[in-house]
Protein backbone atom coordinates (compact mmCIF):
# COMPACT_ATOMS: atom_id res chain seq x y z
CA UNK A 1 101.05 106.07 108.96
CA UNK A 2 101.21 104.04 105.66
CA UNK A 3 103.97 101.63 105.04
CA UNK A 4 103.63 101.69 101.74
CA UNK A 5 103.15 104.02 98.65
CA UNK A 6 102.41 102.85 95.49
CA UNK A 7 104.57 105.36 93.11
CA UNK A 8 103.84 103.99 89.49
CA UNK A 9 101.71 101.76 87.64
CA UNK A 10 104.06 98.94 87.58
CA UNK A 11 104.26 98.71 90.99
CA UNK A 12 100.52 98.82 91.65
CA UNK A 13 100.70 95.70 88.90
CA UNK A 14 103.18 93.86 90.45
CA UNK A 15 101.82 93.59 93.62
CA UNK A 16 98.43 92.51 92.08
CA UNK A 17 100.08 89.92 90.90
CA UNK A 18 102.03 88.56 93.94
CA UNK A 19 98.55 89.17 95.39
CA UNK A 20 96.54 87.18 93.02
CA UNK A 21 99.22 84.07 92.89
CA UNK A 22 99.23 84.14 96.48
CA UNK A 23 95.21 83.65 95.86
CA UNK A 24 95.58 81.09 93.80
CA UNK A 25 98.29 79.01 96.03
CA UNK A 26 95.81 79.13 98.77
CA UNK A 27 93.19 77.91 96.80
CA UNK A 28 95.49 74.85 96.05
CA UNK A 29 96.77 75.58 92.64
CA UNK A 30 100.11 75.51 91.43
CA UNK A 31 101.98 78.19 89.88
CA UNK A 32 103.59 77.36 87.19
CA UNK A 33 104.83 80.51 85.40
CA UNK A 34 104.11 84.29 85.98
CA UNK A 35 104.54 86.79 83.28
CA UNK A 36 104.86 84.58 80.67
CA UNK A 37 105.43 86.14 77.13
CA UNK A 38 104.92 85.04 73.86
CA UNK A 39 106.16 87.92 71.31
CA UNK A 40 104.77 90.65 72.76
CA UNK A 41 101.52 89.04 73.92
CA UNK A 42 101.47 88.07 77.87
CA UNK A 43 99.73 85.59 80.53
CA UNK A 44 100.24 86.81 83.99
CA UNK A 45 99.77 83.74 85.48
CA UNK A 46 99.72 80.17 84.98
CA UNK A 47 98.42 77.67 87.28
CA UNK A 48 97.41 74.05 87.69
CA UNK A 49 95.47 71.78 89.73
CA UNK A 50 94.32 68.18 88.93
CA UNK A 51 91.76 69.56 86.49
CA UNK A 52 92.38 72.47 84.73
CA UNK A 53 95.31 74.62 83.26
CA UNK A 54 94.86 78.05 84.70
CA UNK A 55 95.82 81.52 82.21
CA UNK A 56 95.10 83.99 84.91
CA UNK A 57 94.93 87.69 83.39
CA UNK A 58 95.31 89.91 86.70
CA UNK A 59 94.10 93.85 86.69
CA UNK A 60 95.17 95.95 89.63
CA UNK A 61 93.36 99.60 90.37
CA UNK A 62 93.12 101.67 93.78
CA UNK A 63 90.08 103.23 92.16
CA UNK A 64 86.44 102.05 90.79
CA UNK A 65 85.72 105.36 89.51
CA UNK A 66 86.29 103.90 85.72
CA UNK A 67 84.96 100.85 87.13
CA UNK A 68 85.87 97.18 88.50
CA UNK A 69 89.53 95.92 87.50
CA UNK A 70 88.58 92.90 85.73
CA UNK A 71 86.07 94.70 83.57
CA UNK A 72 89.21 96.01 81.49
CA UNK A 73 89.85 92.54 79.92
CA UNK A 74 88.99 93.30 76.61
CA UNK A 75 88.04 91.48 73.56
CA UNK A 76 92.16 92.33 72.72
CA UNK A 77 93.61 91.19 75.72
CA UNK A 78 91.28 88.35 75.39
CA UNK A 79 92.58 87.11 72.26
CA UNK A 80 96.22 87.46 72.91
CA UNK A 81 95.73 85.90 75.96
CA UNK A 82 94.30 82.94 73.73
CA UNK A 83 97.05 82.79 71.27
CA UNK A 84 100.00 82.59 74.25
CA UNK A 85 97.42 79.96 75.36
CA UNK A 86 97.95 77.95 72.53
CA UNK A 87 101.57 78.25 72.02
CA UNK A 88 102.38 76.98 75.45
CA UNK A 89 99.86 74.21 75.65
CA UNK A 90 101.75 72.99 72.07
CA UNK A 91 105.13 73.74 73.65
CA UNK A 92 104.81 71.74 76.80
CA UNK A 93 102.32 69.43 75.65
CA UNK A 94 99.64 70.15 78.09
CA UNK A 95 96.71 67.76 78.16
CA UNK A 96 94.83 69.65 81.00
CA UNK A 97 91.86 71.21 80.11
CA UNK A 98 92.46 74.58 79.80
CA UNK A 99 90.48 77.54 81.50
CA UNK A 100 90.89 81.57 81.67
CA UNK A 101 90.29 83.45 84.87
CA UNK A 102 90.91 87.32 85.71
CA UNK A 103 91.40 88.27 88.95
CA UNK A 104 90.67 92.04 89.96
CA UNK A 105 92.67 93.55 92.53
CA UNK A 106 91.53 96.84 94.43
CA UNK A 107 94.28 98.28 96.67
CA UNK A 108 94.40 101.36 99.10
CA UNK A 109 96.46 103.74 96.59
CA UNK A 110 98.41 105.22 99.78
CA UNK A 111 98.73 101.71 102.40
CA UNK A 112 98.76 99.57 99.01
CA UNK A 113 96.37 97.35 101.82
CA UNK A 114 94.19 94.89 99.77
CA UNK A 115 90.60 96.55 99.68
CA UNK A 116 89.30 93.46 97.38
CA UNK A 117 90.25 90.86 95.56
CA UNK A 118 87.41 89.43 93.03
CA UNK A 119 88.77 85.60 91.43
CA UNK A 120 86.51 85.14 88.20
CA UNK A 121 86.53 81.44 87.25
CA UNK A 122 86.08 80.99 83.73
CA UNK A 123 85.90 84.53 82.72
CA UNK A 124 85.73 83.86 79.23
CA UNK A 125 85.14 81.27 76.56
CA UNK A 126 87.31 80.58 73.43
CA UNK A 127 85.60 79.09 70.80
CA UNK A 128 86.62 74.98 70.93
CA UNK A 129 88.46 75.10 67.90
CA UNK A 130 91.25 77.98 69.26
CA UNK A 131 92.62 76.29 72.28
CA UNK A 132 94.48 72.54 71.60
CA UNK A 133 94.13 73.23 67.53
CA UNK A 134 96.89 73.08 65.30
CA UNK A 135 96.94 76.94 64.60
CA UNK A 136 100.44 76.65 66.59
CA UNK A 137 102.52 76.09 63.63
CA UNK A 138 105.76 75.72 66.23
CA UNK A 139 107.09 79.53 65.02
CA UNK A 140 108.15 79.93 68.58
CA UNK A 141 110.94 79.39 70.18
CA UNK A 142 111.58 79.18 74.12
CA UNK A 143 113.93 81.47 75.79
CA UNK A 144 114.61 81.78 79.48
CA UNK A 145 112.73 84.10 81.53
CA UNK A 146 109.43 82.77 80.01
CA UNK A 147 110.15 84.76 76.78
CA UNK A 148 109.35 83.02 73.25
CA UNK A 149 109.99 84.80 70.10
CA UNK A 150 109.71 84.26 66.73
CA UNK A 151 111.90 82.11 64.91
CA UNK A 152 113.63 84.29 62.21
């Protein structure tokens, strides 16, 4: 008998995600921010440990038939992902080294039981002068709920 039925797309995300920071805390990072927006651009998860500064992109699926979940991080996603980066290293003043992972989830579509989770260290590579450069011009402004916008 399943216990639980994923119904729409946002639910099979947000579990990923409780998933994947539940990964992370038990590999001894901290969490600290999930969903984090920047205009309409978004980091799923931030995390720390003594080394690095963590923007986790997370992809859920209950299927491989299009293929793995973290092969859909795209050169897009990629980029945004980059330019949140930037803004919230500037805004916090963040003298970690910074890193981006994606974490694939696959769950059962009809238990919404974890079938596998795949953590991908270092998943991509922004070019040195993107992340910690002064293209954050401080155009942002922090709101609560981990929501910047543009200053008008």
């Amino acid at each position: 008998m399943a216990f639980f039925h994923l119904h729409r797309q946002e639910d099979e995300g947000d579990l990923g995600e409780t998933i994947a920071a539940n990964l992370l805390r038990q590999k001894g990072y901290t969490i600290v921010e999930q969903n984090l927006k920047v205009n309409a651009k978004e980091i799923d998860i931030i995390a720390t440990n003594d080394e690095y500064i963590v923007f986790c992109e997370v992809k859920t699926r209950t299927s491989t038939f299009a293929g793995n979940p973290e092969q859909f991080v795209n050169k897009d996603k990629q980029r945004n992902m980059i330019f949140a980066a930037n803004a919230y290293i500037k805004h916090v003043g963040e003298k970690r080294s910074p890193r981006f992972d994606v974490i694939g989830v696959l769950l059962n579509k009809q238990t919404g039981d974890i079938q596998e989770i795949n953590h991908i260290e270092d998943a991509f590579f922004p070019s040195v002068r993107t992340v910690h450069s002064s293209s954050y011009s401080g155009r942002y402004k922090w709101h609560s709920k981990s929501v910047w916008k543009t200053k008008r």
